[in-house]
Protein backbone atom coordinates (compact mmCIF):
# COMPACT_ATOMS: atom_id res chain seq x y z
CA UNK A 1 0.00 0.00 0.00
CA UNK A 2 2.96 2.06 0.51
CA UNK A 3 4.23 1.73 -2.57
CA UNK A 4 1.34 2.07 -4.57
CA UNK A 5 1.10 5.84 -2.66
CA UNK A 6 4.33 6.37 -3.50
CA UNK A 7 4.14 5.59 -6.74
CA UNK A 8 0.74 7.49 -7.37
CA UNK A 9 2.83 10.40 -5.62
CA UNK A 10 4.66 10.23 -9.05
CA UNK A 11 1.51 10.44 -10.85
CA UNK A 12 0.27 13.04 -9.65
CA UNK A 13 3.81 15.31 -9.89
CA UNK A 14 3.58 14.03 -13.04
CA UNK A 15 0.40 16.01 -13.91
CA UNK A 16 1.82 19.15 -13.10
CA UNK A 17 5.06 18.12 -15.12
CA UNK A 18 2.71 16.31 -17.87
CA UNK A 19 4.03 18.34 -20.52
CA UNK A 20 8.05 17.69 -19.81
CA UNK A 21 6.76 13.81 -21.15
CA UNK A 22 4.83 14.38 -23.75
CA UNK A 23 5.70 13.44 -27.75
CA UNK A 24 5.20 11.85 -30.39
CA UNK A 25 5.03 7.75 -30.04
CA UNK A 26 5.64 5.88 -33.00
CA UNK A 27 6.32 2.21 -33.11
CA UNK A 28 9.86 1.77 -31.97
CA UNK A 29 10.19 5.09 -30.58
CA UNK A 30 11.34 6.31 -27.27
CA UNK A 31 9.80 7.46 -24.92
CA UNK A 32 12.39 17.37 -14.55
CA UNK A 33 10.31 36.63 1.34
CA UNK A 34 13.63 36.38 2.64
CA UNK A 35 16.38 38.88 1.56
CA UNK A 36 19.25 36.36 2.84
CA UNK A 37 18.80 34.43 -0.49
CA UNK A 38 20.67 37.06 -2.43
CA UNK A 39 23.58 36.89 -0.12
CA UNK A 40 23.85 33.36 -0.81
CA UNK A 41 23.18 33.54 -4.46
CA UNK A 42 26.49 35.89 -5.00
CA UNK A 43 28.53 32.69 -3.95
CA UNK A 44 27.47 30.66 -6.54
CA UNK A 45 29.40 29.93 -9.64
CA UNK A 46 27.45 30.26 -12.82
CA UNK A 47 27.70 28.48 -16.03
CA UNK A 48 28.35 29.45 -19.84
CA UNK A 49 25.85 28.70 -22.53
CA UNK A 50 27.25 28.47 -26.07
CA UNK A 51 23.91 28.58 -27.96
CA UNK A 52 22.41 30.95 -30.17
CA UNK A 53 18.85 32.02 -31.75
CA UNK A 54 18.26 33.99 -34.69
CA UNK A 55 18.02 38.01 -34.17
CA UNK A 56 14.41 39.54 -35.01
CA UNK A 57 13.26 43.16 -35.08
CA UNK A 58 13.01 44.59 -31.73
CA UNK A 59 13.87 47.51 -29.28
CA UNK A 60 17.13 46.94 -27.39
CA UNK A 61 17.28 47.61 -23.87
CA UNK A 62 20.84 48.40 -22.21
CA UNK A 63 22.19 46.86 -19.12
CA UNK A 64 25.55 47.80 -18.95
CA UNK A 65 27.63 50.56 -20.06
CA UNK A 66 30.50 48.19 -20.45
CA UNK A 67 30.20 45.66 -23.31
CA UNK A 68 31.30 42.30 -22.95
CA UNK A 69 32.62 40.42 -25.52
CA UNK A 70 30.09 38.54 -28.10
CA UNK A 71 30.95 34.99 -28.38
CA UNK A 72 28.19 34.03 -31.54
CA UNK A 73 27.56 30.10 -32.59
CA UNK A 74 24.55 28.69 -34.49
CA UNK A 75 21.48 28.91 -34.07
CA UNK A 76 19.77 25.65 -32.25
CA UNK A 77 16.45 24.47 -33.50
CA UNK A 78 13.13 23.25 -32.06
CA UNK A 79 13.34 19.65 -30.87
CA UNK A 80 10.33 17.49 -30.05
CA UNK A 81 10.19 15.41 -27.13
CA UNK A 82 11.11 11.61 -27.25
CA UNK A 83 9.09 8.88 -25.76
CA UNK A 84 10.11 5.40 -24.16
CA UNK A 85 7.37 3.48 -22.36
CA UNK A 86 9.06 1.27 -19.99
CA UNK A 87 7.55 -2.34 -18.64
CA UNK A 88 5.79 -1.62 -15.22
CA UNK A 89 6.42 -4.82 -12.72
CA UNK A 90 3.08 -4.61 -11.17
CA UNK A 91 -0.30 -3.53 -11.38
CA UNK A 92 -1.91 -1.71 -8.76
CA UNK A 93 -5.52 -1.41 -7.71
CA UNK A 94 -7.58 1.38 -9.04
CA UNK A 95 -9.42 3.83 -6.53
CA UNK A 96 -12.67 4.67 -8.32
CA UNK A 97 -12.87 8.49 -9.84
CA UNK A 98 -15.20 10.60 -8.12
CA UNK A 99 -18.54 11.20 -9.83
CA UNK A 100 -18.35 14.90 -9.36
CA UNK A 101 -16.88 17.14 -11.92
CA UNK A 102 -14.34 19.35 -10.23
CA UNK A 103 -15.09 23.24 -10.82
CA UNK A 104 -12.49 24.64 -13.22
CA UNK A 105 -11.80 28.20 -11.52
CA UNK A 106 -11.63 30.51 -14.62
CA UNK A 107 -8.13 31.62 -15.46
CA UNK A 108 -6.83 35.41 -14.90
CA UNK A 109 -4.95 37.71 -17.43
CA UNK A 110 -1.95 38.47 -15.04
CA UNK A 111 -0.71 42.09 -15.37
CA UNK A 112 2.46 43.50 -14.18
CA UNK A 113 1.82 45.23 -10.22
CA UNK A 114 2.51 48.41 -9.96
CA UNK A 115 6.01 48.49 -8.11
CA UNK A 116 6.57 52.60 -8.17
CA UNK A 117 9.28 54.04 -10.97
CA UNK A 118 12.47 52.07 -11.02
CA UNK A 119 15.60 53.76 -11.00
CA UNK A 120 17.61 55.08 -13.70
CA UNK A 121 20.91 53.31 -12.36
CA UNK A 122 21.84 51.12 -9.37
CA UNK A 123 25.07 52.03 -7.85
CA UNK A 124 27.92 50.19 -9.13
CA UNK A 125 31.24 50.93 -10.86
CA UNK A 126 30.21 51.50 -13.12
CA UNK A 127 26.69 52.43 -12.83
CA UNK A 128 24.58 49.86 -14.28
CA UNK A 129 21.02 51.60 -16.26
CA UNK A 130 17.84 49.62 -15.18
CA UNK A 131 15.95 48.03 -18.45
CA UNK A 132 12.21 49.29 -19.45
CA UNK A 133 9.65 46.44 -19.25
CA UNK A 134 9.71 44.49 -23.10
CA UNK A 135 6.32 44.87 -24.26
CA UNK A 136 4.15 41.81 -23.04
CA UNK A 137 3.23 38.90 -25.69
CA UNK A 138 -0.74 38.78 -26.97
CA UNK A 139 -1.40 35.22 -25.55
CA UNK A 140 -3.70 33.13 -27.89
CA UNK A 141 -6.99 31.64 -26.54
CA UNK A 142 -6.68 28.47 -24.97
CA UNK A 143 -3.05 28.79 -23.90
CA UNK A 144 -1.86 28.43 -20.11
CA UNK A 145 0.99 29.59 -19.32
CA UNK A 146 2.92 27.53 -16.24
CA UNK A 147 5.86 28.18 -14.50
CA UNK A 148 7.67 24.85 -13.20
CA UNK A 149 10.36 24.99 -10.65
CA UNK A 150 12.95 22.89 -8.98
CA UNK A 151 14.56 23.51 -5.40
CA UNK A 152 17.60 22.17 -3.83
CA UNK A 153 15.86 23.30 -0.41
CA UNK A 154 12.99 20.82 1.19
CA UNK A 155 9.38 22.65 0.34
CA UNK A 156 9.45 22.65 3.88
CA UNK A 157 11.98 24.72 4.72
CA UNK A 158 10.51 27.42 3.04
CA UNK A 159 11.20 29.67 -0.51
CA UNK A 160 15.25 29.39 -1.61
CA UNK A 161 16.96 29.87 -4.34
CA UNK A 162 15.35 28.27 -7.46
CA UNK A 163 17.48 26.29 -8.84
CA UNK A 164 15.40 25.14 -12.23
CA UNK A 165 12.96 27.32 -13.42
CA UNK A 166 11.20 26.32 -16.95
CA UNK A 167 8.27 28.09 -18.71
CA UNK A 168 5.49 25.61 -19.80
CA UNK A 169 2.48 27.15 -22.32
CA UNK A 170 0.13 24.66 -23.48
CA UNK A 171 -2.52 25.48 -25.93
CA UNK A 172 -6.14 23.54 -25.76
CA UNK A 173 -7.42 24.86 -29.20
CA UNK A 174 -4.09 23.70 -31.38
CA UNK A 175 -3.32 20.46 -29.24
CA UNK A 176 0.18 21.77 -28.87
CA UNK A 177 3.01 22.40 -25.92
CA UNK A 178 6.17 24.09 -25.69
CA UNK A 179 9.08 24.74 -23.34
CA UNK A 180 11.61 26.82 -22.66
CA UNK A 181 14.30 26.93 -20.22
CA UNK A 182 15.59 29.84 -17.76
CA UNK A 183 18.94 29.51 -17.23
CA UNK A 184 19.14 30.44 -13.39
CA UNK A 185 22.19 32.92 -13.79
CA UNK A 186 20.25 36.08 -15.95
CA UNK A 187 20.81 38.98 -14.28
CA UNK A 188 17.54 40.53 -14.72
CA UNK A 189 15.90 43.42 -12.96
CA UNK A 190 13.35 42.43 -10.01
CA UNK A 191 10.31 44.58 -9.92
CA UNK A 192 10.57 46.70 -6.89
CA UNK A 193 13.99 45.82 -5.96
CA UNK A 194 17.16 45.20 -7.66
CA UNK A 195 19.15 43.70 -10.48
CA UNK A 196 20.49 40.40 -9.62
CA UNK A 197 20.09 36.67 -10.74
CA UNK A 198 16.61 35.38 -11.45
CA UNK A 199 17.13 32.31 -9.48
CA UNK A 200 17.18 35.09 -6.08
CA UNK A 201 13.60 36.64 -6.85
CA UNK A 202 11.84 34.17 -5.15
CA UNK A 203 13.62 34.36 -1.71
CA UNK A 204 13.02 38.73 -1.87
CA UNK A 205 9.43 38.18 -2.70
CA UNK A 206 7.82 34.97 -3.32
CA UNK A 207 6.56 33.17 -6.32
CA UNK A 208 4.78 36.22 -7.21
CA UNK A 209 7.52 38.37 -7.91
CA UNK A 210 9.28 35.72 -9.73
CA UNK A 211 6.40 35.80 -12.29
CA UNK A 212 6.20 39.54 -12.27
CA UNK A 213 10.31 39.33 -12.83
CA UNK A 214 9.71 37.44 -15.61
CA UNK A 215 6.92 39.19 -17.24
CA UNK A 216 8.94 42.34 -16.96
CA UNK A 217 12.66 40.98 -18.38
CA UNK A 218 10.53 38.65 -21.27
CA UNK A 219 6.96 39.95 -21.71
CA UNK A 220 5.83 36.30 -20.78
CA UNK A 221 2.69 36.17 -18.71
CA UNK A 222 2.60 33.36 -16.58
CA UNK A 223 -0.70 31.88 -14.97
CA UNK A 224 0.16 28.96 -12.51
CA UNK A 225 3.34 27.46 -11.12
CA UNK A 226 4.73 23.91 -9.77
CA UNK A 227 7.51 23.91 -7.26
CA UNK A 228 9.21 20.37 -6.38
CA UNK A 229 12.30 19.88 -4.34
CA UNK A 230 15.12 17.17 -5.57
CA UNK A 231 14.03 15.08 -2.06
CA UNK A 232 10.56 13.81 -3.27
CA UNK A 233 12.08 13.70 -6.67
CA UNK A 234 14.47 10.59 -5.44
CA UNK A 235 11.88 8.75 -3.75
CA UNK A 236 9.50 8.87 -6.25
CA UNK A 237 11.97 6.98 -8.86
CA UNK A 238 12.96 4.42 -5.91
CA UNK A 239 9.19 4.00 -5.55
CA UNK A 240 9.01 3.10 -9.44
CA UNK A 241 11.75 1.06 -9.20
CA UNK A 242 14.33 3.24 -11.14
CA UNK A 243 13.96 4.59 -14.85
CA UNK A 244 16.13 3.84 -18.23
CA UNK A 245 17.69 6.94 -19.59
CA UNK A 246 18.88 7.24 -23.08
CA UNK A 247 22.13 8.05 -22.25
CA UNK A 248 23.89 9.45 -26.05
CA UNK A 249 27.28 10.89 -24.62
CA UNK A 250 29.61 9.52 -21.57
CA UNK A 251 29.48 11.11 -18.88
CA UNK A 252 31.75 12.12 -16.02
CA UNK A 253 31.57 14.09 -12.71
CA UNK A 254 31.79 13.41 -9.34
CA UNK A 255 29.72 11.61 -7.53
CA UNK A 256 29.13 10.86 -3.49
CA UNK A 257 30.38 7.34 -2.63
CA UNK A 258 27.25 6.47 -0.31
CA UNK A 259 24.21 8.93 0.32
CA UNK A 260 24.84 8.91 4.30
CA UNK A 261 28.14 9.80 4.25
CA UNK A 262 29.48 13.69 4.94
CA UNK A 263 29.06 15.54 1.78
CA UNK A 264 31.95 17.87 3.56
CA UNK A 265 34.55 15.66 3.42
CA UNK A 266 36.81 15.06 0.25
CA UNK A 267 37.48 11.64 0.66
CA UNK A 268 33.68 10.71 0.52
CA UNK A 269 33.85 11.43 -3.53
CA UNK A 270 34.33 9.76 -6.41
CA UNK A 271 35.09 10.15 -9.96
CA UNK A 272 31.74 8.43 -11.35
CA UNK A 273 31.12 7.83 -15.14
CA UNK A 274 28.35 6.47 -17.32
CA UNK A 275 29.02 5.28 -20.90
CA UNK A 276 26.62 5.69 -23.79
CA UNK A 277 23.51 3.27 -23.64
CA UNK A 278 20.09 2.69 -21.83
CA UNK A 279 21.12 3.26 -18.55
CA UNK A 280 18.63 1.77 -15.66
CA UNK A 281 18.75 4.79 -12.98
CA UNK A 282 17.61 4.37 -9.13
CA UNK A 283 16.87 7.72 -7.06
CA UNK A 284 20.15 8.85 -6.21
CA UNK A 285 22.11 8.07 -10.05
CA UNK A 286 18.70 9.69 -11.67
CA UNK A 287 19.56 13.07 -8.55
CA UNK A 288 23.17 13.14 -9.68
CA UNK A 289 22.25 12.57 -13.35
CA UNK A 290 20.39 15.68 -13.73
CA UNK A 291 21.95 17.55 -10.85
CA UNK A 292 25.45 17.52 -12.31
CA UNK A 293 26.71 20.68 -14.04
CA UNK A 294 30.47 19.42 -15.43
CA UNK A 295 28.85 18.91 -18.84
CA UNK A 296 30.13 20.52 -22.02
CA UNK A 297 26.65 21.22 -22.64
CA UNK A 298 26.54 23.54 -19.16
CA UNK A 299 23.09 24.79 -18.05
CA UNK A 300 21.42 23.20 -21.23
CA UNK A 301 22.37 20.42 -20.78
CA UNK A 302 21.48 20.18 -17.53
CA UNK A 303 17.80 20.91 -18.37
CA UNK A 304 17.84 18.87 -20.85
CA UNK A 305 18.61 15.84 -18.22
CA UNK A 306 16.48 17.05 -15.48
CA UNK A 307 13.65 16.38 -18.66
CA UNK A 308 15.10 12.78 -19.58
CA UNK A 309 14.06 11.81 -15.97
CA UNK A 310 11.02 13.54 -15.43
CA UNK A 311 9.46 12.32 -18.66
CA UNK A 312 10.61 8.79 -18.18
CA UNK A 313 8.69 9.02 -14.52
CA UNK A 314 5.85 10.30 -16.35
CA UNK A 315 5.59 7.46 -19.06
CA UNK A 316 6.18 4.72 -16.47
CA UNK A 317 3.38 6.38 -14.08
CA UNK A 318 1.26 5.72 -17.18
CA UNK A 319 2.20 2.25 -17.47
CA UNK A 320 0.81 2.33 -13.69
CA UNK A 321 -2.90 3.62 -14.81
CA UNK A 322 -3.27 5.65 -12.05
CA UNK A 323 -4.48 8.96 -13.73
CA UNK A 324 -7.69 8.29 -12.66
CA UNK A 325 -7.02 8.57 -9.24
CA UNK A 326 -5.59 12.20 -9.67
CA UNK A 327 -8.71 14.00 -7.66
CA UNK A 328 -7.69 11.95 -4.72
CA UNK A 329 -4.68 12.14 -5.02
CA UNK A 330 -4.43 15.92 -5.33
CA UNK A 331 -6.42 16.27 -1.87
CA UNK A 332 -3.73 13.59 -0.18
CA UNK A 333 -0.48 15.33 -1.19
CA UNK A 334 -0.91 18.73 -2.30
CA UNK A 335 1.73 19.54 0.69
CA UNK A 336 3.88 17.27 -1.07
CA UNK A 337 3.85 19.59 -4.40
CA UNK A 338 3.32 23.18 -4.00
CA UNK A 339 1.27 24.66 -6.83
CA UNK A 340 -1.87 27.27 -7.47
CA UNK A 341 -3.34 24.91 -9.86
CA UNK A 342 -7.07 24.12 -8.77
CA UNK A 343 -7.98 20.40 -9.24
CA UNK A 344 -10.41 21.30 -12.26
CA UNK A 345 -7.64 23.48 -14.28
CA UNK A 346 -4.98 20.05 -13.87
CA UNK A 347 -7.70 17.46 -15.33
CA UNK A 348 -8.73 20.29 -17.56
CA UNK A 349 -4.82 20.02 -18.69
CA UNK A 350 -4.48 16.36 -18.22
CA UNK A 351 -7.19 15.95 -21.18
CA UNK A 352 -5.20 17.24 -24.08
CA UNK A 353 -2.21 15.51 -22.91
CA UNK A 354 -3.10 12.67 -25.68
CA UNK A 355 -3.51 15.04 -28.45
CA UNK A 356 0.02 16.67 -27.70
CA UNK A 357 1.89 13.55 -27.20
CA UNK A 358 0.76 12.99 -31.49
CA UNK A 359 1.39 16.80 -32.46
CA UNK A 360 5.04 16.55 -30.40
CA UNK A 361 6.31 19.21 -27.79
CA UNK A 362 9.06 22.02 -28.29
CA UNK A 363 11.83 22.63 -26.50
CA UNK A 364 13.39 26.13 -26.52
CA UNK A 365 16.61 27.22 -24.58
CA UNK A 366 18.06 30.39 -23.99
CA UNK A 367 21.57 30.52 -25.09
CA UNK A 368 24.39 31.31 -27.11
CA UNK A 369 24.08 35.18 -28.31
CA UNK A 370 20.73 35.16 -26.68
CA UNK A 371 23.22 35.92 -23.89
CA UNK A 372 26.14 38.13 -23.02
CA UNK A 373 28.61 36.68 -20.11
CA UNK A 374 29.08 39.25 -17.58
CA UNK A 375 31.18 39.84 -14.54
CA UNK A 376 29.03 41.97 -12.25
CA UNK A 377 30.92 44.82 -10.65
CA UNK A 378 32.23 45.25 -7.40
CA UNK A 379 30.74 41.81 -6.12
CA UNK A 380 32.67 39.79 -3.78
CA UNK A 381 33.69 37.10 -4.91
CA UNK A 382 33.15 37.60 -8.53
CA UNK A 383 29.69 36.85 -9.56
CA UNK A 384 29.49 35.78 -13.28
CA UNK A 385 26.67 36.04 -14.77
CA UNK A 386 24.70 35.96 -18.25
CA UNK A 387 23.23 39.13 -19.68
CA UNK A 388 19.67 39.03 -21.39
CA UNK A 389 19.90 40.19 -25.28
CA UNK A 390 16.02 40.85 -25.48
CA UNK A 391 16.80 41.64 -29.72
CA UNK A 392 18.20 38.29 -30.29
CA UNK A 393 16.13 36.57 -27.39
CA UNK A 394 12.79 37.80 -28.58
CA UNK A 395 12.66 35.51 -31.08
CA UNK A 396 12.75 32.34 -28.87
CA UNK A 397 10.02 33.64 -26.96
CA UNK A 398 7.44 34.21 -29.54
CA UNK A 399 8.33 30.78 -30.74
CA UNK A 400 7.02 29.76 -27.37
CA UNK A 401 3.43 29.99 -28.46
CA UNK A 402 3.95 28.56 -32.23
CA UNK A 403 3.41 24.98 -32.66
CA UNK A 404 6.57 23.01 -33.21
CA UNK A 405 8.24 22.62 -37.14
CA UNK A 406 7.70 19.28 -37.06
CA UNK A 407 3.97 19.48 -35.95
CA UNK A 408 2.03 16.24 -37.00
CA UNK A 409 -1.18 18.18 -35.67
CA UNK A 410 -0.43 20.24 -39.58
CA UNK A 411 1.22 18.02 -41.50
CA UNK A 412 2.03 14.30 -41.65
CA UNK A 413 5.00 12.68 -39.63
CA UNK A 414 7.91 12.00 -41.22
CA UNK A 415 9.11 8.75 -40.84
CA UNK A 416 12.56 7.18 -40.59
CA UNK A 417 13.29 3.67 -40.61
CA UNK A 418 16.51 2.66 -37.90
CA UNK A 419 18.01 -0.26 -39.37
CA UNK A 420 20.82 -1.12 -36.87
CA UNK A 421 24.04 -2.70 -38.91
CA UNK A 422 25.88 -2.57 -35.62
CA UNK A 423 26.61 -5.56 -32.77
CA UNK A 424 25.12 -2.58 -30.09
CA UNK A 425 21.92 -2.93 -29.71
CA UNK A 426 21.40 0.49 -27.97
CA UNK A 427 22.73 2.32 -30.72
CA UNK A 428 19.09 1.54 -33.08
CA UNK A 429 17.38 3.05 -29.25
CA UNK A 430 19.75 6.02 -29.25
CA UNK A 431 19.44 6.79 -32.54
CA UNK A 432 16.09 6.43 -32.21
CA UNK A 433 15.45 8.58 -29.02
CA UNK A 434 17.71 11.54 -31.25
CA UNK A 435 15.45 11.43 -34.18
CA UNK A 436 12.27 11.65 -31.47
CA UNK A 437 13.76 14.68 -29.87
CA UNK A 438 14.26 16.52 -33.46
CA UNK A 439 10.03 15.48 -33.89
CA UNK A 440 10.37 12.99 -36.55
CA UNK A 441 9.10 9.14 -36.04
CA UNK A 442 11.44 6.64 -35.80
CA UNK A 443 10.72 2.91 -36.75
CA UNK A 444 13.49 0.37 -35.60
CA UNK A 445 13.38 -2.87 -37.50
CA UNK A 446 15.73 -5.63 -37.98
CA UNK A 447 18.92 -5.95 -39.65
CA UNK A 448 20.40 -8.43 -42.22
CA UNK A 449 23.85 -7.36 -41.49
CA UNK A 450 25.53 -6.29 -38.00
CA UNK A 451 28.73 -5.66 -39.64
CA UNK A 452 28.06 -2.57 -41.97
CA UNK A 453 30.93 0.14 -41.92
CA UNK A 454 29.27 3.04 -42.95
CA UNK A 455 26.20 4.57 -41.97
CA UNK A 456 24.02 5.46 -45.27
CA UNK A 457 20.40 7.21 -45.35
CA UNK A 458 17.81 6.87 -48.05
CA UNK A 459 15.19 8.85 -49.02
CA UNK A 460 12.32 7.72 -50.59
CA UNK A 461 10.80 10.58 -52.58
CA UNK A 462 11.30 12.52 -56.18
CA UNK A 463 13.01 15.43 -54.47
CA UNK A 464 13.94 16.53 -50.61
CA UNK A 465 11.42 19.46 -50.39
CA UNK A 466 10.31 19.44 -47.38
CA UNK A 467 11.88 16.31 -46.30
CA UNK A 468 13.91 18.13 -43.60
CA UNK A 469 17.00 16.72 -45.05
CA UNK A 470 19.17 19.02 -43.48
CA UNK A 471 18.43 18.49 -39.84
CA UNK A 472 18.12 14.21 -40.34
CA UNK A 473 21.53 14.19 -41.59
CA UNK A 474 22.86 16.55 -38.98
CA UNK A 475 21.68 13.80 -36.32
CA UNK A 476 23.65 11.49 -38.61
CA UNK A 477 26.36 13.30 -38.57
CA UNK A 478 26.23 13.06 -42.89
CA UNK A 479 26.10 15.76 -45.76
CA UNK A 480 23.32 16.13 -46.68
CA UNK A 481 24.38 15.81 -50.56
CA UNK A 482 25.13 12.05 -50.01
CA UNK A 483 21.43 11.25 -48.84
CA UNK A 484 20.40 8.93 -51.76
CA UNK A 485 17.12 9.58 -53.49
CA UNK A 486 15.11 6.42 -54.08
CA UNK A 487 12.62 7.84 -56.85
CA UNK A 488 8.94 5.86 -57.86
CA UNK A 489 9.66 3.10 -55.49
CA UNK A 490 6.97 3.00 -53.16
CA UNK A 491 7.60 2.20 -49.33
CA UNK A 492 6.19 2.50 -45.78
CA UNK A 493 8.78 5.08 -44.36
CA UNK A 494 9.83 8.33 -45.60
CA UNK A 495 13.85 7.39 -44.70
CA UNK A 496 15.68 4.48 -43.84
CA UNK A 497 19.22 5.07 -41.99
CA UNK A 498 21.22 1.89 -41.89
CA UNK A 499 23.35 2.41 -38.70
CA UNK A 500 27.50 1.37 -39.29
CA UNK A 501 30.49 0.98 -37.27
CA UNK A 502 31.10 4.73 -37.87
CA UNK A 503 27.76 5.48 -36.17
CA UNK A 504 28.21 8.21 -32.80
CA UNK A 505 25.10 8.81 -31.26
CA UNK A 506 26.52 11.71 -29.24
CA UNK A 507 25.13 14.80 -30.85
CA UNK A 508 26.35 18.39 -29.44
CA UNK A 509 22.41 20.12 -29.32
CA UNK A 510 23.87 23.58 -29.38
CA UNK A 511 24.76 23.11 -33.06
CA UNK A 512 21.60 21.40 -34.63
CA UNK A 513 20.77 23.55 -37.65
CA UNK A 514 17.45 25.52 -38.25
């Protein structure tokens, strides 16, 4: 009985996270008021992104009268969420859903509070101008906007530092989701107060000013919010029994020998590595996993983990067919996930979830020259931070509420047959789990041949148009001039990639083309 609460505990976090699960499942597809904080914020490191979006028209707002240097790199893409349904090991008993429709409380247009005239400058050498409020996106009907956070600090000791911080907007009329990620190191101006890091407005004024913070630095209205802490998150994947993580790149850092030992003390550390492959993941590898920030891939990367594990707990709640226990759930362990969701507005939510699983998710990051790296001032230590470039960022946002490129709500999917010509049989999953995240449909089917040298793709069609050629060979790691055409020869899938020894399913994100 214990475990059957625990694991409907990862249900119902799951509802408020549904979206960081959702995709597109084909058949071999696969499927995260206390002024003190900002004291404690100045001592942490921050990292560097490397990514970069593609600069639209728009006003640009200064932040500093000192400019940092502009590291540019490509522009990254869209990428729809991958799937992998996972084997449950046992059924438990259904509670009976409640005959009574919950009451959906209507949702509010937020607005920006009135928090006086902010100053010209803040006093710093040298003086650092305040930005004006960007002008606030028109939000379509049907949309919700939701705010989904992560803490290192227990819910129950109160509001800290937020330590993941992702923007959710679902749409109910189009069937569609997307994402983007906050990296937790913008210095931004907080309403009312100051400029410092975003992940320091909650601690100086709640979850409230965190919204208005970002409504004023992005223009992003934002309706509800989830807050979890990394605790509950353990115990929910030792209630399920662990998840399998597509794991595309090793993966190094270091790595506390046994959970009860001193944290403090050097020699409780180890150098800890995990190779590419399905990885099975108990509570404290999947907590390490997606707390770890030695990656190449930095902040990004990190959110991009923290979503690996999160949407694998969400797929193997499913397998658990507990959903329809959510009402009674919600009543037992709201103190377990805080949130100003009502009951109606999650079910409301949890209904389209089907429908945006088929028409795929996107995933948006802000990096690259999105950003501007920044050594703030007179702070001691050093704070480094990242610098908001509101003329390149703009465009990211507004993506926000655009379904995805690769939307099979508007046009068909794209198919690509994963034949694997390799002895590694992960390599046909992680190949498969790359082409998911990018929103086409993989299809993995047996091989004649597991010693193929070469990786080739195929493309059955007159011409590419449309094909997304570019992008499928990137994943590849191919030109896209030696795809080979396969004219008037009719057949199921749209591609077929036969994997070879040359295969490498580690692909760097930052870089995926347009």
């Amino acid at each position: 009985m214990v475990l059957r609460k625990i694991v409907a505990l990862s249900i119902l976090l799951a509802v408020f996270l549904w979206l960081q699960g959702c995709s597109t499942e084909q058949p071999g597809s696969l499927g995260g008021d206390a002024s003190g904080g900002v004291a404690e914020a100045q001592q942490e490191p921050s990292a560097t992104s490397t990514e970069t979006s593609v600069p639209p028209t728009a006003t640009v707002t200064a932040v500093s009268e000192a400019t940092p240097t502009d590291d540019s790199t490509p522009t990254p893409g869209p990428s729809s969420t991958p799937t992998r349904t996972p084997t449950p090991s046992r059924t438990p008993t259904r509670t009976p859903v409640p005959s009574a429709t919950p009451t959906v409380v209507p949702q509010s247009n937020p607005f920006l509070a009135n928090y006086g005239t902010p100053p010209k400058y803040l006093t710093a050498t040298p003086p650092t101008p305040i930005p004006s409020p960007v002008p606030q996106f028109e939000i379509p009907p049907g949309v919700t906007n939701i705010l989904l956070l992560g803490s290192d600090d227990p819910l129950s000791h109160g509001v800290g530092n937020t330590d993941t911080i992702i923007i959710a907007s679902i749409n109910r009329e189009t069937k569609t989701a997307s994402m983007v990620s906050l990296p937790r190191d913008l210095w931004v101006y907080i309403p009312g107060r100051t400029l410092h890091r975003i992940n320091t407005a909650m601690p100086l004024g709640g979850v409230q000013l965190l919204k208005d913070t970002i409504l004023y630095n992005f223009g992003v209205p934002i309706h509800y919010y989830a807050r979890i802490d990394f605790e509950g998150f353990q115990s929910v994947v030792d209630a399920v029994g662990g998840v399998d993580i597509p794991v595309s790149c090793s993966f190094e850092d270091f790595r506390l020998i046994s959970d009860d030992l001193d944290p403090l003390v050097e020699e409780n550390w180890e150098l800890y590595r995990i190779d590419p492959g399905i990885r099975h993941m108990d509570g404290s590898t999947a907590l390490w996993y997606v707390r770890s920030r030695e990656a190449i891939e930095a902040d990004w990367g990190r959110s991009k983990r923290q979503q690996q594990v999160l949407r694998a707990l969400f797929h193997k709640g499913l397998d658990f067919d507990l959903i329809p226990q959510i009402p009674e759930l919600f009543s037992t362990y709201r103190d377990t996930v805080e949130t100003d969701l009502d009951i109606g507005r999650i079910l409301q939510l949890a209904s389209v979830a089907p429908a945006v699983r088929e028409n795929d998710i996107q995933q948006l990051y802000i990096v690259g020259n999105q950003l501007q790296p920044w050594a703030v001032p007179d702070s001691v230590p050093p704070m480094n931070v990242q610098l908001p470039r509101w003329e390149n960022m703009y465009f990211t946002f507004n993506r926000l509420f655009s379904p995805p490129a690769l939307n099979t709500g508007s046009r068909a999917p794209i198919f690509v047959e994963v034949v694997n010509g390799t002895e590694n049989p992960d390599l046909a999953l992680l190949a498969a789990d790359n082409l998911a995240w990018y929103g086409f449909a993989p299809v993995i089917v047996e091989a004649d041949d597991d010693d193929v040298e070469a990786t080739t793709i195929s493309y059955y069609g007159d011409n590419l148009k449309g094909s997304f050629d570019v992008l499928l060979s990137w994943i590849f790691d191919q030109r896209s001039d030696d795809i080979e055409l396969v004219p008037d020869t009719p057949y199921e899938y749209d591609y077929r990639v036969e994997l070879g020894a040359d295969y490498n399913p580690c692909v760097n994100h930052l870089f995926s083309p347009d």
